[in-house]
Protein backbone atom coordinates (compact mmCIF):
# COMPACT_ATOMS: atom_id res chain seq x y z
CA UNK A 1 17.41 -136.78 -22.94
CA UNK A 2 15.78 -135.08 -26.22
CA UNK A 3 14.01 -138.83 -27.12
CA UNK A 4 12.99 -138.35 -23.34
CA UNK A 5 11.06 -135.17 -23.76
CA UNK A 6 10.09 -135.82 -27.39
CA UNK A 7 8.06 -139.05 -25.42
CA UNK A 8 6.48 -136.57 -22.88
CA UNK A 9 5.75 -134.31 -25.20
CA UNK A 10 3.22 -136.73 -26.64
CA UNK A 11 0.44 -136.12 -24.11
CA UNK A 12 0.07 -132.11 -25.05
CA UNK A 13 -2.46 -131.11 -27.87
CA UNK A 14 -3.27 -128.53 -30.38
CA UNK A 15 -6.11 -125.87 -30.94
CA UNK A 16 -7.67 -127.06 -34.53
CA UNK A 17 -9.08 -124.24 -36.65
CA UNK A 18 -12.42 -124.86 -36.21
CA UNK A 19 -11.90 -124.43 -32.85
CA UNK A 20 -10.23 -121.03 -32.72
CA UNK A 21 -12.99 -119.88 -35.33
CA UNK A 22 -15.45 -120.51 -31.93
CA UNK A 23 -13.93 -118.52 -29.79
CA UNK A 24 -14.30 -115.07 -28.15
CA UNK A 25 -12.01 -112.91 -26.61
CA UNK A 26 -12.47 -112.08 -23.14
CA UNK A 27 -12.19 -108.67 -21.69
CA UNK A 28 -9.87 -107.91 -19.21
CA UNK A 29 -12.46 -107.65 -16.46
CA UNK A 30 -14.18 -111.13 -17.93
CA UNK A 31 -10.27 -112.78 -17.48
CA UNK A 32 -9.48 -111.38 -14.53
CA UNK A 33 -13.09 -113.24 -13.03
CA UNK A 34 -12.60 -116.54 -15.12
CA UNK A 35 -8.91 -117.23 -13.71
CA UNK A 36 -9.97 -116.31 -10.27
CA UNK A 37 -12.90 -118.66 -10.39
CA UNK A 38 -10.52 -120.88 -11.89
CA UNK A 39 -7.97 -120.62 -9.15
CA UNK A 40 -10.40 -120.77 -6.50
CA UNK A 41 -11.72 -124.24 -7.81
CA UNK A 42 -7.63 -125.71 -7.79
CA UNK A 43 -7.35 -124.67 -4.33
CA UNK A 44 -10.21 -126.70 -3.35
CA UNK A 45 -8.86 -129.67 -5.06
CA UNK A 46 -6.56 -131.98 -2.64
CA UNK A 47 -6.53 -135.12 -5.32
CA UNK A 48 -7.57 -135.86 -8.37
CA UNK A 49 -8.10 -138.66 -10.80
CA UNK A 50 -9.31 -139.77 -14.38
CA UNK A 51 -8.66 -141.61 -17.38
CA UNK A 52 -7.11 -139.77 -20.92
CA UNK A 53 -7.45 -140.53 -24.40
CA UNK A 54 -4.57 -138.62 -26.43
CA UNK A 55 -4.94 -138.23 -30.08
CA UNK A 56 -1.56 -137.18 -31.95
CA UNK A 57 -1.54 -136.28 -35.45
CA UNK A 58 1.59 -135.42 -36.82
CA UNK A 59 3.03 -134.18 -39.87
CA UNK A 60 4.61 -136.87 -41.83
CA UNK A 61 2.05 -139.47 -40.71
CA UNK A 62 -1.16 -139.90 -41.99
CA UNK A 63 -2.89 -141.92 -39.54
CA UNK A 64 -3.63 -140.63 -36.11
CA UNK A 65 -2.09 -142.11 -33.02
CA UNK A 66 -4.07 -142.70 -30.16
CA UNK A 67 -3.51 -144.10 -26.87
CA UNK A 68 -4.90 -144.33 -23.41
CA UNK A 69 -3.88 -144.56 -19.32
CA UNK A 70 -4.84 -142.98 -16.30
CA UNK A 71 -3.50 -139.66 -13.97
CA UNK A 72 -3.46 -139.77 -10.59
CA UNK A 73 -2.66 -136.03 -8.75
CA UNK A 74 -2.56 -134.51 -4.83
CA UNK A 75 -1.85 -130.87 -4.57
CA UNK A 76 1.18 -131.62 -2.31
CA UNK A 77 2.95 -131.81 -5.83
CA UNK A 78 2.65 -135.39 -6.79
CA UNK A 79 1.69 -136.72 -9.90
CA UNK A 80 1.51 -140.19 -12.05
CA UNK A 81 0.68 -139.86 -15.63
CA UNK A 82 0.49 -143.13 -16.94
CA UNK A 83 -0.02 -144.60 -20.58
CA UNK A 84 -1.32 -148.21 -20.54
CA UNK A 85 -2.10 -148.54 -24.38
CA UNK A 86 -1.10 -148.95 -26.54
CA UNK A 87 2.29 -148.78 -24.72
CA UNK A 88 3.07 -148.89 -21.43
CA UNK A 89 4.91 -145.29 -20.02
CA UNK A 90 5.09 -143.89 -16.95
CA UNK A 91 5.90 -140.46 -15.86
CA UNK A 92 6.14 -139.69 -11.96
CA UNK A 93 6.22 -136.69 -10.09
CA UNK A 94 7.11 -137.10 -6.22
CA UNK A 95 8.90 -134.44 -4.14
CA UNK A 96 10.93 -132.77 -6.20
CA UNK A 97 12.00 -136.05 -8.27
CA UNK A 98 10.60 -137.06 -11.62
CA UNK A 99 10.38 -140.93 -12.56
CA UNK A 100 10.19 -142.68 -16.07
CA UNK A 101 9.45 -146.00 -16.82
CA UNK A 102 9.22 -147.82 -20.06
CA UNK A 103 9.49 -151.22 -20.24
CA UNK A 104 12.17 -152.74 -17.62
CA UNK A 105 14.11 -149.68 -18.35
CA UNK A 106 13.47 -146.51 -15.27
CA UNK A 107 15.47 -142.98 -15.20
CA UNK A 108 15.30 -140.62 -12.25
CA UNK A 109 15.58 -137.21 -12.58
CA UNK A 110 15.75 -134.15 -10.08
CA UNK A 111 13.80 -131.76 -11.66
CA UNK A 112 15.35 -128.60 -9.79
CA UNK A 113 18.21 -129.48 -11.48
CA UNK A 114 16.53 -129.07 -15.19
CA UNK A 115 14.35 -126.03 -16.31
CA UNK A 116 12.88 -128.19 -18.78
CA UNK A 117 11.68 -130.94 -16.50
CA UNK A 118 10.89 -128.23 -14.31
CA UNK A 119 8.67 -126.48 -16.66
CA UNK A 120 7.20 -129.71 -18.37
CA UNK A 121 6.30 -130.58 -14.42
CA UNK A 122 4.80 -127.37 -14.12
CA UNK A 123 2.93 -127.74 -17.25
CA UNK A 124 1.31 -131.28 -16.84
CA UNK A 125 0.30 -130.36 -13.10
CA UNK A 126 -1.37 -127.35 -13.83
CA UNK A 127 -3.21 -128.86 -17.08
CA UNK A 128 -5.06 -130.91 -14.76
CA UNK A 129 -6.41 -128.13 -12.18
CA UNK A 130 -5.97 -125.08 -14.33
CA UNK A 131 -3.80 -123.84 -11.65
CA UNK A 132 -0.77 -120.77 -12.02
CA UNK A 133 -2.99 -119.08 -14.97
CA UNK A 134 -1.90 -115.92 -13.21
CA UNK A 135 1.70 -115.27 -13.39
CA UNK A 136 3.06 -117.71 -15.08
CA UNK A 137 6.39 -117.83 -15.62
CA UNK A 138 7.00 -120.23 -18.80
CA UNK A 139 3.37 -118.58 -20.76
CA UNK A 140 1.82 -115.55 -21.78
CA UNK A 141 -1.75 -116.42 -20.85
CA UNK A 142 -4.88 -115.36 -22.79
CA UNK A 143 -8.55 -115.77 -22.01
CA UNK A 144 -10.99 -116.51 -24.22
CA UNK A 145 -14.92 -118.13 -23.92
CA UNK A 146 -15.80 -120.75 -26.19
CA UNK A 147 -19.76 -120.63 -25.55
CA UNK A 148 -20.37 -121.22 -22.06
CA UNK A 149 -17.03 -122.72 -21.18
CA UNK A 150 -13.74 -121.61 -21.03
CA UNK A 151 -10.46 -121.81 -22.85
CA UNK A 152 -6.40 -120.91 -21.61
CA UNK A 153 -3.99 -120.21 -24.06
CA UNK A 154 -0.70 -120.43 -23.64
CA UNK A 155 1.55 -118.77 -25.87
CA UNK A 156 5.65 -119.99 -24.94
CA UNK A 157 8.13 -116.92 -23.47
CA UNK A 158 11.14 -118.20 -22.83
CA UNK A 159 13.88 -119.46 -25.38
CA UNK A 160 13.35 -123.41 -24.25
CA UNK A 161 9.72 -123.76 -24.18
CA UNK A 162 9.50 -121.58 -27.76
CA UNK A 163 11.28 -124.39 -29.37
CA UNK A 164 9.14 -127.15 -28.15
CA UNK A 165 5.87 -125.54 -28.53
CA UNK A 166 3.54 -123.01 -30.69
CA UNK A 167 1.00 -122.84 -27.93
CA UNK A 168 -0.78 -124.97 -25.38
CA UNK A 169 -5.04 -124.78 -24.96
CA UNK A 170 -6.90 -125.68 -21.96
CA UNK A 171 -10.14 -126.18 -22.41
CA UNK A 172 -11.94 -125.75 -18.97
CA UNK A 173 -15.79 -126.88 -18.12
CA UNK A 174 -16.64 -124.04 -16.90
CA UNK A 175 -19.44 -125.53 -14.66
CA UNK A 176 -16.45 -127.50 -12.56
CA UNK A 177 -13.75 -124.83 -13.60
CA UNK A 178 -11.54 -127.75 -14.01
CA UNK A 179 -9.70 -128.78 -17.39
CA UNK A 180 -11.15 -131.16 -19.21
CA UNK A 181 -9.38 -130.91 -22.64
CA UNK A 182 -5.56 -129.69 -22.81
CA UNK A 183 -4.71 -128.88 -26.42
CA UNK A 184 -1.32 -128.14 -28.12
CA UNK A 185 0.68 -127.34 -31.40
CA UNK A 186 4.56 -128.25 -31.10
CA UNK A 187 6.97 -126.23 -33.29
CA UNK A 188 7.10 -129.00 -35.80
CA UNK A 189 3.49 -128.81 -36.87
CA UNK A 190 2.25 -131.92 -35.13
CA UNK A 191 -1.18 -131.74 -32.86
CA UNK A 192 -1.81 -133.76 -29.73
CA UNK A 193 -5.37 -134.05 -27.83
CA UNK A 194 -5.56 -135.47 -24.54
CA UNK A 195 -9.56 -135.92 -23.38
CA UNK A 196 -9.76 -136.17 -19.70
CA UNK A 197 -12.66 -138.39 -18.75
CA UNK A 198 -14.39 -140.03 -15.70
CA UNK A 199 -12.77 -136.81 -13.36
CA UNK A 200 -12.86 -137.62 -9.75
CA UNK A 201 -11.77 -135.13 -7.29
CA UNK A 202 -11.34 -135.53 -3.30
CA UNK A 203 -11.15 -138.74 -3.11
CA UNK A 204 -8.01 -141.41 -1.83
CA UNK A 205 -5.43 -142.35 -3.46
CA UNK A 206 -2.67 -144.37 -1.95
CA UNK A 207 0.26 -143.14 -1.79
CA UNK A 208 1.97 -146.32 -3.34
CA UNK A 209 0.47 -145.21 -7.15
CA UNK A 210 3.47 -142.25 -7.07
CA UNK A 211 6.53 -144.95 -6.23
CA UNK A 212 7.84 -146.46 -9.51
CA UNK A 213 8.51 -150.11 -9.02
């Protein structure tokens, strides 16, 4: 199980300095209008897709590891995140039930039955819309502008996600309101990036990509 989430872990990224030196604050009033803008732009999202790059650096290593796959998301909860390089790894998200694949090997999990998969669900689904900003029950959520676009940070409080991470970053485009960059510092020191790229949103997906064969 802990190999398991150390694996998922991988596709969550961390604010560098010269990125925090960039940004600004917002007010209460300018939060309270970037989330709702935010939200309003989730709820008009039914699917979504893209490709990801993720860059990890971490702490003992001193090249960077990079790899690459594609996300495919509906807002009735589903959601494949899938690595296709260098690796193959898949991580499913269909009614309730999370899927992993790697290699021949899969693993099922009911995520109502585990807070962690629970909130790791809740954390990779909402890094793609920018959803649950308000309210959340895993982060303490603070706004801040980084010119013209947007950034989420997400400091940990509870016990289980303060041991796995420092804090979480979304960086949003703030002409689309969607995420576009999720950023993230784990406990241990090590950063992860994951780039979202080519973002389509409304469009079909069949239903087949969320069934792990």
């Amino acid at each position: 199980m802990k190999k398991t989430i150390a694996i998922l872990l991988l596709w969550v990224l961390a604010v560098c300095t010269g990125a925090q030196a960039q940004l600004k604050k917002a007010s209460p009033a300018q939060s309270k209008a970037m989330i709702a803008r935010i939200d309003r732009a989730a709820a008009s999202i039914k699917t979504a897709t893209c490709t990801f790059v993720q860059t990890k650096t971490m702490s003992f290593l001193n090249d960077k590891m990079v790899s690459r796959g594609h996300m495919y998301y509906t807002s009735a909860g589903q959601l494949r995140w899938e690595y296709t390089s260098p690796y193959s790894y898949i991580f499913v998200v269909n009614n309730g039930r999370v899927t992993m694949k790697s290699g021949k090997r899969t693993t099922q999990v009911n995520a109502s039955s585990s807070s962690v998969f629970q909130s790791i669900a809740r954390i990779m689904m909402s890094s793609v819309t920018g959803k649950s900003l308000s309210n959340n029950r895993d982060f303490k959520v603070g706004m801040y502008l980084d010119g013209g676009n947007y950034v989420a940070q997400l400091t940990p409080k509870t016990g289980k996600m303060k041991k796995m991470f420092k804090l979480i970053s979304l960086h949003f485009n703030a002409a689309r309101s969607m995420v576009s960059r999720v950023v993230m510092t784990e406990r241990n020191g090590d950063n992860t990036i994951i780039d979202l790229k080519h973002v389509k949103t409304n469009s079909y997906i069949n239903g087949s990509v969320f069934t792990v064969r």
